[in-house]
PDB file of N, CA and C in Angstrom:
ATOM      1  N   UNK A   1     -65.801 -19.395  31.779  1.00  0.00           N
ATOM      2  CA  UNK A   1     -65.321 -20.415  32.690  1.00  0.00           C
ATOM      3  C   UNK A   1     -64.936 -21.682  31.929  1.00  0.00           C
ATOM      4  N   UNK A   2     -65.634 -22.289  31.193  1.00  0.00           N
ATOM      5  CA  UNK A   2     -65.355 -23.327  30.031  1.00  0.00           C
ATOM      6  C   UNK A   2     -64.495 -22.887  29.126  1.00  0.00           C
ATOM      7  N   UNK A   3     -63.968 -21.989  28.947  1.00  0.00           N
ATOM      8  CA  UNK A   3     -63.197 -21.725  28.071  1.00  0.00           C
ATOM      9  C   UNK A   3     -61.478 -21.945  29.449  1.00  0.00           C
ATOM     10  N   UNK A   4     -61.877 -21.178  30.002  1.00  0.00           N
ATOM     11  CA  UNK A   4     -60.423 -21.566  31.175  1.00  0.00           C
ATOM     12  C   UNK A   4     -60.373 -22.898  31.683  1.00  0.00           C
ATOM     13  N   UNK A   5     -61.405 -23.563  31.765  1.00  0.00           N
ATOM     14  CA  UNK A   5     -61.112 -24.983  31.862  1.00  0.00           C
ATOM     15  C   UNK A   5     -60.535 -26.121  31.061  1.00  0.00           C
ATOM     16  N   UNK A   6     -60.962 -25.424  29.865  1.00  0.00           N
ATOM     17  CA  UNK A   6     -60.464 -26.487  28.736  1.00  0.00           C
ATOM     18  C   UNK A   6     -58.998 -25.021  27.809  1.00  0.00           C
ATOM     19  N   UNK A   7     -58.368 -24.680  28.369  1.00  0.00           N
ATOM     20  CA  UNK A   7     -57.350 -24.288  27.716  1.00  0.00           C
ATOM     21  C   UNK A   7     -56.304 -24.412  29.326  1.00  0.00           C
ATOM     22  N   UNK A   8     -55.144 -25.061  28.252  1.00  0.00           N
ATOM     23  CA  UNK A   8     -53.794 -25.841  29.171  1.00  0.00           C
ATOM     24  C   UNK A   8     -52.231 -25.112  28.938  1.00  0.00           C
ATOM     25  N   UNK A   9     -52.186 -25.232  30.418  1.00  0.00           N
ATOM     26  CA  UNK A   9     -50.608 -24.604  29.916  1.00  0.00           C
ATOM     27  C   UNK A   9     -49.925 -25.780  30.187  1.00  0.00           C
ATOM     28  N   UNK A  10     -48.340 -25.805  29.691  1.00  0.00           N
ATOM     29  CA  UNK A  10     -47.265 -26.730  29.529  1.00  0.00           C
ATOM     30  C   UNK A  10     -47.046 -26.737  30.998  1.00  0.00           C
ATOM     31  N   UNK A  11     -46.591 -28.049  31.583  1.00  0.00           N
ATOM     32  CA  UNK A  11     -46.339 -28.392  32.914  1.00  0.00           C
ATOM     33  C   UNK A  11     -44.413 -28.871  32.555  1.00  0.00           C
ATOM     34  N   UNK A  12     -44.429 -29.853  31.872  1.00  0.00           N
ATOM     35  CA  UNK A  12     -43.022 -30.011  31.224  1.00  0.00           C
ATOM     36  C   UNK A  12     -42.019 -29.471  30.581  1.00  0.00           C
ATOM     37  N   UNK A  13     -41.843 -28.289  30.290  1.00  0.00           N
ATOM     38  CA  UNK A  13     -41.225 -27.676  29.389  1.00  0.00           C
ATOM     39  C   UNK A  13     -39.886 -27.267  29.794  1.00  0.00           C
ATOM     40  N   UNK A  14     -38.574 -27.733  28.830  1.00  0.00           N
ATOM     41  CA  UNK A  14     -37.591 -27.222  28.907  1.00  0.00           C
ATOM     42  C   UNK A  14     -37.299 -25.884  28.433  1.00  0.00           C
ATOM     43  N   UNK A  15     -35.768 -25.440  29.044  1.00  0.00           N
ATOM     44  CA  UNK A  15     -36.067 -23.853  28.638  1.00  0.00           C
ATOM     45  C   UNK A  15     -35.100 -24.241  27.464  1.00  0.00           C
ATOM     46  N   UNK A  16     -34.512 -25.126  27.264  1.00  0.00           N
ATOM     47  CA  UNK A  16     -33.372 -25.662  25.997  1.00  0.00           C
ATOM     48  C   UNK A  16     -34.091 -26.427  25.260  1.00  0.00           C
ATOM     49  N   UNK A  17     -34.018 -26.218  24.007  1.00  0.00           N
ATOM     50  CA  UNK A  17     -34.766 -27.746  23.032  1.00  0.00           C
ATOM     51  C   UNK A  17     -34.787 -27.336  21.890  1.00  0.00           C
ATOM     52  N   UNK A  18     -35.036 -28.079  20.930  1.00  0.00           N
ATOM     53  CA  UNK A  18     -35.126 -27.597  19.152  1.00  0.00           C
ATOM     54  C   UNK A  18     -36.442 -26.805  19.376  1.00  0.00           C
ATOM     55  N   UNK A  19     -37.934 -27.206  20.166  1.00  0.00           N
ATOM     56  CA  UNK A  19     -38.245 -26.158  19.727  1.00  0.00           C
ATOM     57  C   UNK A  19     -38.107 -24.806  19.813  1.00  0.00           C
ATOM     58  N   UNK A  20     -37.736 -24.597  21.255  1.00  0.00           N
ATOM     59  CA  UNK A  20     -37.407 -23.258  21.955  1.00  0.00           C
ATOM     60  C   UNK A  20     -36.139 -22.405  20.867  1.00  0.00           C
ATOM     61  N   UNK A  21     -34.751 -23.362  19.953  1.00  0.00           N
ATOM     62  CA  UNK A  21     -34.744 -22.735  18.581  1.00  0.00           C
ATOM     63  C   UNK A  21     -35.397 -22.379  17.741  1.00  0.00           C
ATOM     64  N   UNK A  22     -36.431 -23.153  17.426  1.00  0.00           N
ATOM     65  CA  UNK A  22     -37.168 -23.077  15.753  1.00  0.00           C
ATOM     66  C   UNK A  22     -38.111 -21.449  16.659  1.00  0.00           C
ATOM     67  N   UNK A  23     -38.972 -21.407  17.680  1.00  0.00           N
ATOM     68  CA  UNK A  23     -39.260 -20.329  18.131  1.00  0.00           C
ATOM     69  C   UNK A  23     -37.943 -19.030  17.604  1.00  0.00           C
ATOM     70  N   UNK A  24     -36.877 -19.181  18.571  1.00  0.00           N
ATOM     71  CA  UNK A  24     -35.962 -18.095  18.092  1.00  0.00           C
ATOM     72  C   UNK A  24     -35.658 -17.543  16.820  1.00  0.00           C
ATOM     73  N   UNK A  25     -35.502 -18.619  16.390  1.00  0.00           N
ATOM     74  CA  UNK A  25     -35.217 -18.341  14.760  1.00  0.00           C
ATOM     75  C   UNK A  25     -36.211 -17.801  14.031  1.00  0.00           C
ATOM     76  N   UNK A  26     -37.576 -18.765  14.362  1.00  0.00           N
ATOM     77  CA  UNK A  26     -38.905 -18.167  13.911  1.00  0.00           C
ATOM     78  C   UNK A  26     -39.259 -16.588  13.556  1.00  0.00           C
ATOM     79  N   UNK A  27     -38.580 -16.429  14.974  1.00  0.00           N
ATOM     80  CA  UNK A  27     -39.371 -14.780  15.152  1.00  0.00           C
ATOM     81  C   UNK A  27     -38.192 -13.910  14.609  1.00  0.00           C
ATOM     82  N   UNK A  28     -36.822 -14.365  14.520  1.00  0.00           N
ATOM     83  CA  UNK A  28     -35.689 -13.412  14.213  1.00  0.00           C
ATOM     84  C   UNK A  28     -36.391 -13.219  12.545  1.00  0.00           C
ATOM     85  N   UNK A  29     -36.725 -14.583  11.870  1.00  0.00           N
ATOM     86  CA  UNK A  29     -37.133 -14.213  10.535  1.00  0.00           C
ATOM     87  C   UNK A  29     -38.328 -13.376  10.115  1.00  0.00           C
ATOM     88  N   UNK A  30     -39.476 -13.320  11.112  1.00  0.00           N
ATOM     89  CA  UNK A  30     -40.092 -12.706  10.729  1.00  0.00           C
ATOM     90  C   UNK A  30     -40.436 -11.395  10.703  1.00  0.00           C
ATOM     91  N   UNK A  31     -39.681 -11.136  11.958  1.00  0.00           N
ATOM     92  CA  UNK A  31     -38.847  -9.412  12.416  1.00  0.00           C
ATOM     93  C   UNK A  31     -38.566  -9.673  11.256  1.00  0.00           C
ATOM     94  N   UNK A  32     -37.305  -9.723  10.426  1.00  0.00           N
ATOM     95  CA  UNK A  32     -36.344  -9.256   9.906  1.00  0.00           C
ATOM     96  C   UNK A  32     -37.503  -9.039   8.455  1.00  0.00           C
ATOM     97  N   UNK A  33     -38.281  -9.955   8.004  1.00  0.00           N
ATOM     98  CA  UNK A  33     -39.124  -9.164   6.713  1.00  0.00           C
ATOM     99  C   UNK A  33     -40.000  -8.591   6.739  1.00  0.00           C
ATOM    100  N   UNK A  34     -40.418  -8.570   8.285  1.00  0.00           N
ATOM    101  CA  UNK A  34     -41.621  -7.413   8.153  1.00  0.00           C
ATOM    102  C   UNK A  34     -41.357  -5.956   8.590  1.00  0.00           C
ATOM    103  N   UNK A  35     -39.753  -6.144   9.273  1.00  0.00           N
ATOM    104  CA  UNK A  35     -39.001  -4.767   9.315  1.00  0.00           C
ATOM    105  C   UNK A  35     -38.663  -4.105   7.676  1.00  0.00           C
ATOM    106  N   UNK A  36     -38.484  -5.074   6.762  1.00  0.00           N
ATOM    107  CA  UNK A  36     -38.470  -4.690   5.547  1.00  0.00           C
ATOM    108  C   UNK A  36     -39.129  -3.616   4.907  1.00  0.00           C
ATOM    109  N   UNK A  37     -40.285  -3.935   5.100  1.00  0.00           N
ATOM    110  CA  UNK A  37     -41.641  -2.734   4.634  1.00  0.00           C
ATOM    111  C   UNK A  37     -42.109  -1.880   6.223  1.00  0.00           C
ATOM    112  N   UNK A  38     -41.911  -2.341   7.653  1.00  0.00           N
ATOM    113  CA  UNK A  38     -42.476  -1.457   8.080  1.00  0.00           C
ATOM    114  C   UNK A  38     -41.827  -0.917   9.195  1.00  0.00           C
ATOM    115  N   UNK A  39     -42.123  -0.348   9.725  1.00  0.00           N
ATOM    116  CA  UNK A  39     -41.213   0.696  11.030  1.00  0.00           C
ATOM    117  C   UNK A  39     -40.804  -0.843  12.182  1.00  0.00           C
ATOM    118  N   UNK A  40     -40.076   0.191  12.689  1.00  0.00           N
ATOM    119  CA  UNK A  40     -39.936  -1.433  14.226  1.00  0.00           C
ATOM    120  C   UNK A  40     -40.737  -1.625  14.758  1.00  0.00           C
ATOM    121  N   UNK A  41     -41.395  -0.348  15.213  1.00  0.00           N
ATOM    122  CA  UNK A  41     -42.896  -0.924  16.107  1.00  0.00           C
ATOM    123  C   UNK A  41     -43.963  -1.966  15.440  1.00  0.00           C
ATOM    124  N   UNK A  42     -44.226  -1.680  14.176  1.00  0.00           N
ATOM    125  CA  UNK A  42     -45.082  -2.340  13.409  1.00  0.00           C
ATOM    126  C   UNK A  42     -44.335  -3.987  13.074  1.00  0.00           C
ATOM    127  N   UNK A  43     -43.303  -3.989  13.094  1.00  0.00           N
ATOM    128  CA  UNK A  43     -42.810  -5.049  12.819  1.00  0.00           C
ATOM    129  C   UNK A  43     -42.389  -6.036  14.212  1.00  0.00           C
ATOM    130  N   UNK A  44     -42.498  -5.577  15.260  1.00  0.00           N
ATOM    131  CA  UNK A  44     -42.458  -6.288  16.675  1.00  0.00           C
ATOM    132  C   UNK A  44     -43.827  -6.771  16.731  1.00  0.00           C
ATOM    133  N   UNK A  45     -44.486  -5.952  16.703  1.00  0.00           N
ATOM    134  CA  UNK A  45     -46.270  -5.938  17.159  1.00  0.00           C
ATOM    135  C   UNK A  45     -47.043  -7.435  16.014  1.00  0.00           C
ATOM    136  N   UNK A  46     -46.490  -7.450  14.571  1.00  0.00           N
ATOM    137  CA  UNK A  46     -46.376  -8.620  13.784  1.00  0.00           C
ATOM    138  C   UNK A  46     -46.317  -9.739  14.738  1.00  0.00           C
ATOM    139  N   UNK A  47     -44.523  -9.657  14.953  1.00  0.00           N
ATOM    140  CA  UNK A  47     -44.067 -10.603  15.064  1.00  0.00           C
ATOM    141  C   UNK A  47     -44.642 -11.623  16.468  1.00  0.00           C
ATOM    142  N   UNK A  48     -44.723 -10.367  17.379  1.00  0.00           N
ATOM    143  CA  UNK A  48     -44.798 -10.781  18.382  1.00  0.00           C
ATOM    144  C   UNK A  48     -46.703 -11.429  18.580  1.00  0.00           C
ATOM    145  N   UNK A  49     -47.440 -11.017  18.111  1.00  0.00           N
ATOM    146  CA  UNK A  49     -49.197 -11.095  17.689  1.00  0.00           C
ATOM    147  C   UNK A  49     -49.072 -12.585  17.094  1.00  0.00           C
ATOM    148  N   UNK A  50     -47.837 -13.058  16.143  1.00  0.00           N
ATOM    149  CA  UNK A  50     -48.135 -14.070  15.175  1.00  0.00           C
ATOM    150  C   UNK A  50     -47.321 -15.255  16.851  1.00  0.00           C
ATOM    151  N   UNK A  51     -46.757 -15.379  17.333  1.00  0.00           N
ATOM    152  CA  UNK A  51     -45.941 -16.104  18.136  1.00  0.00           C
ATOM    153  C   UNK A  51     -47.162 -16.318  19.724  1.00  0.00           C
ATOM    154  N   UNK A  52     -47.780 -15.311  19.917  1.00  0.00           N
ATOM    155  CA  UNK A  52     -48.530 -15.292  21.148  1.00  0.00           C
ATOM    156  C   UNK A  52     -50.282 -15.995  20.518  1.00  0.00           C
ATOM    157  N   UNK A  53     -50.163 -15.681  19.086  1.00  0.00           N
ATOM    158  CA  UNK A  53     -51.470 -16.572  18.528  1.00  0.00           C
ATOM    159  C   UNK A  53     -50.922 -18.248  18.132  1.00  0.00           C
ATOM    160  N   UNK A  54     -50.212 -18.874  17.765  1.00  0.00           N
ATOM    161  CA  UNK A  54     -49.548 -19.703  18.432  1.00  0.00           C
ATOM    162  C   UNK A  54     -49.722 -20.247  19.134  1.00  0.00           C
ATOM    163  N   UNK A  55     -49.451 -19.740  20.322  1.00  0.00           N
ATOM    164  CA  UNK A  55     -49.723 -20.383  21.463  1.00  0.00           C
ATOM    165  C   UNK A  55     -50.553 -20.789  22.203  1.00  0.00           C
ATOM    166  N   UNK A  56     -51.506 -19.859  22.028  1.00  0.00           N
ATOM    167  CA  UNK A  56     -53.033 -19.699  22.120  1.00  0.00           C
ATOM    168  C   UNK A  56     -53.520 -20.838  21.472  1.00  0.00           C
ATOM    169  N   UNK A  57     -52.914 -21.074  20.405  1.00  0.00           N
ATOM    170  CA  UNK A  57     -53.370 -21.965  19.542  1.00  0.00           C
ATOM    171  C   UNK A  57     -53.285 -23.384  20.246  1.00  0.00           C
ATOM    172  N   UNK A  58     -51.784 -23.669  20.554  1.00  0.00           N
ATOM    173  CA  UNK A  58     -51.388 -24.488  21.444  1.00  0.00           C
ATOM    174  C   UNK A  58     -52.223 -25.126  22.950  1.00  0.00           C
ATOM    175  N   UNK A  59     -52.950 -23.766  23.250  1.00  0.00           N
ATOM    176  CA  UNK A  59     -53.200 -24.064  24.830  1.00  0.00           C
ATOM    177  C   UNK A  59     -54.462 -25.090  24.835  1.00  0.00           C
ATOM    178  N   UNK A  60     -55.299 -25.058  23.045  1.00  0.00           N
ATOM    179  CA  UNK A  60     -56.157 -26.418  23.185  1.00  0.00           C
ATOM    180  C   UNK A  60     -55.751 -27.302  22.391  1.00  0.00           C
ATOM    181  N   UNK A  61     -54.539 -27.794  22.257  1.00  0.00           N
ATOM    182  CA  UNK A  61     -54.001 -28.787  21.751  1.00  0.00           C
ATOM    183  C   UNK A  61     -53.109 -29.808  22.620  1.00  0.00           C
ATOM    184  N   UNK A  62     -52.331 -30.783  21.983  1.00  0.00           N
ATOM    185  CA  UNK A  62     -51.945 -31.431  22.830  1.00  0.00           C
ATOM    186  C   UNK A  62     -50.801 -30.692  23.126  1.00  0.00           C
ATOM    187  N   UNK A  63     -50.088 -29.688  22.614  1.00  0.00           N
ATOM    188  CA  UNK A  63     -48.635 -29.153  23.081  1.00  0.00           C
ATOM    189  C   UNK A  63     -48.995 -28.349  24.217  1.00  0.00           C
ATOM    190  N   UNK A  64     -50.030 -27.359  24.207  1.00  0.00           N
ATOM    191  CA  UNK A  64     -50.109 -26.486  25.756  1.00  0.00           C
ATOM    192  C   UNK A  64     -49.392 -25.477  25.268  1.00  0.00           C
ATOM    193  N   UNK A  65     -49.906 -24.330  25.783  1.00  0.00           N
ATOM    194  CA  UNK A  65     -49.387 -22.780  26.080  1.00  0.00           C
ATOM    195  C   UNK A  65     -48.197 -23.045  26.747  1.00  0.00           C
ATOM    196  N   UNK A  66     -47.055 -22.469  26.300  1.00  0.00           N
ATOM    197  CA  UNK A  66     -45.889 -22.225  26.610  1.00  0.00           C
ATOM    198  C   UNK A  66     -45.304 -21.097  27.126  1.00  0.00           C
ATOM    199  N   UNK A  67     -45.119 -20.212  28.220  1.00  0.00           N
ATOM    200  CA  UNK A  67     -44.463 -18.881  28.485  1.00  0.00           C
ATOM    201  C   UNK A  67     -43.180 -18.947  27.975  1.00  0.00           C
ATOM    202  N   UNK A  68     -42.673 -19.926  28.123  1.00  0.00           N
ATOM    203  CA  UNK A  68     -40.759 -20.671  27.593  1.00  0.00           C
ATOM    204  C   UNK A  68     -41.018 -20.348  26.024  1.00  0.00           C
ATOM    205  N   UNK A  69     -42.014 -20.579  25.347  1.00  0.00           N
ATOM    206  CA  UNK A  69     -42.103 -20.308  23.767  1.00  0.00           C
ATOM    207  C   UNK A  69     -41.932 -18.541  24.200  1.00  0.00           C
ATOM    208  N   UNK A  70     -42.529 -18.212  24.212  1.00  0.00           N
ATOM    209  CA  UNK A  70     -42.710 -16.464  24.401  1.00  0.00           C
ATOM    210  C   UNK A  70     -41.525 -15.821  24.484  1.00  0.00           C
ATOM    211  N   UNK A  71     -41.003 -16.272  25.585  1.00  0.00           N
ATOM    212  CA  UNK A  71     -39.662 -15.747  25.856  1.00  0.00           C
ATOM    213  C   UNK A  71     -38.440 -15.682  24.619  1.00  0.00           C
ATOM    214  N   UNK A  72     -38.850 -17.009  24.304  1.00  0.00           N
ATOM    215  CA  UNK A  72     -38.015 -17.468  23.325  1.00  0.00           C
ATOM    216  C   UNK A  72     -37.871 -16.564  21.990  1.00  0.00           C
ATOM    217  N   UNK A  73     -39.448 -16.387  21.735  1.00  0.00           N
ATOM    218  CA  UNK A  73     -40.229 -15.240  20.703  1.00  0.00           C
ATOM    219  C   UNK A  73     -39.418 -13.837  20.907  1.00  0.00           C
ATOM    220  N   UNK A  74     -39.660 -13.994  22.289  1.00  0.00           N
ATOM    221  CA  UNK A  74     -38.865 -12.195  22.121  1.00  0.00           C
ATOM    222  C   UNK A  74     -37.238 -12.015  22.438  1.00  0.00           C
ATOM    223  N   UNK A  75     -36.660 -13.137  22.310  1.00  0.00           N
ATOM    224  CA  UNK A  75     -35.274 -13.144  22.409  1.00  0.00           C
ATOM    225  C   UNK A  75     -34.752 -12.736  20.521  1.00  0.00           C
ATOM    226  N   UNK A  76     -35.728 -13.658  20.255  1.00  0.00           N
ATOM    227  CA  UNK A  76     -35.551 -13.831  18.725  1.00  0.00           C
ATOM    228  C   UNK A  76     -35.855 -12.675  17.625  1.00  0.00           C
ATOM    229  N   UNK A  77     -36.777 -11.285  18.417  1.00  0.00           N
ATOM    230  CA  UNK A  77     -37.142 -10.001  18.159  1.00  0.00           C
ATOM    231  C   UNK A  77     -35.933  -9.052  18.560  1.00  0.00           C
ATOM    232  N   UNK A  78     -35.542  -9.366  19.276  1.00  0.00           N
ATOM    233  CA  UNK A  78     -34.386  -8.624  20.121  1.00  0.00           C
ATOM    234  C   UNK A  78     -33.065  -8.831  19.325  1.00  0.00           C
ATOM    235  N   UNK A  79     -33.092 -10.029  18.836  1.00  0.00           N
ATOM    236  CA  UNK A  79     -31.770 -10.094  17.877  1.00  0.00           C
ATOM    237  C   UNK A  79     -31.960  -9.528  16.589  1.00  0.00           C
ATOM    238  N   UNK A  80     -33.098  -9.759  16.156  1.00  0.00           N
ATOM    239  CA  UNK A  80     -33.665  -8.608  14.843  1.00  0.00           C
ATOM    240  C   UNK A  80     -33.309  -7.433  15.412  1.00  0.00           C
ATOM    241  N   UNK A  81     -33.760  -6.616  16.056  1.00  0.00           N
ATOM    242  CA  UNK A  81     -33.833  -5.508  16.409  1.00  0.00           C
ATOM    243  C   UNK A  81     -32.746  -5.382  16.375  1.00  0.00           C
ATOM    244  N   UNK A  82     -31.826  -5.633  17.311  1.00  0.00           N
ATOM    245  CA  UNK A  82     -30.361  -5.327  17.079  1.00  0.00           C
ATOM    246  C   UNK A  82     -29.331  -5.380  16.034  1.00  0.00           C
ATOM    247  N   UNK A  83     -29.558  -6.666  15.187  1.00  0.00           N
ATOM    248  CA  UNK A  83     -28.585  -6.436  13.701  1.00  0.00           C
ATOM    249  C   UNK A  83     -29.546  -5.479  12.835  1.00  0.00           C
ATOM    250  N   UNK A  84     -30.625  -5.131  13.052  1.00  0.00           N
ATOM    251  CA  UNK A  84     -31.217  -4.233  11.962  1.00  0.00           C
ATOM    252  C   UNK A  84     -30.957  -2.776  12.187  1.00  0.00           C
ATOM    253  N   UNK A  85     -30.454  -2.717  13.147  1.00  0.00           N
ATOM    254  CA  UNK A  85     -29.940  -1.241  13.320  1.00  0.00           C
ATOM    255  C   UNK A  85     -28.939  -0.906  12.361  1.00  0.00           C
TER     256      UNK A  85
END
């Protein structure tokens, strides 16, 4: 219960902004080198684990858990995925 009380989600958040890029980009880069050495699944499951810990990270800080980051995360997997074909 103390733990859900003191972790915050974002009330403000645009779905446009530098960070909602640096997210995209974030995750397109890290798809793209951890597809390097490992299958796609293994390299989504990375990417996507390192972007959702993050946030988590976020939800006791002053930025707040973001779903708009997430999204963003897997837009940015999705474009890996697709030029790596």
């Amino acid at each position: 219960m103390i733990y859900l009380l003191s972790f915050g989600f974002e009330t403000k958040d645009s779905w446009f902004s530098k960070d909602k890029f640096k997210h995209f980009f974030t995750s397109y880069i890290i798809y793209s080198f951890s597809r390097e050495n490992l299958n796609k699944e293994k390299a989504i499951s990375i990417t996507f684990s390192i972007g959702i810990s993050k946030e988590i990270f976020d939800g006791f800080r002053k930025e707040k858990f973001s779903y708009k980051d997430l999204v963003w995360d897997i837009l940015g997997i999705c474009l890996g995925v697709m030029i790596y074909k």
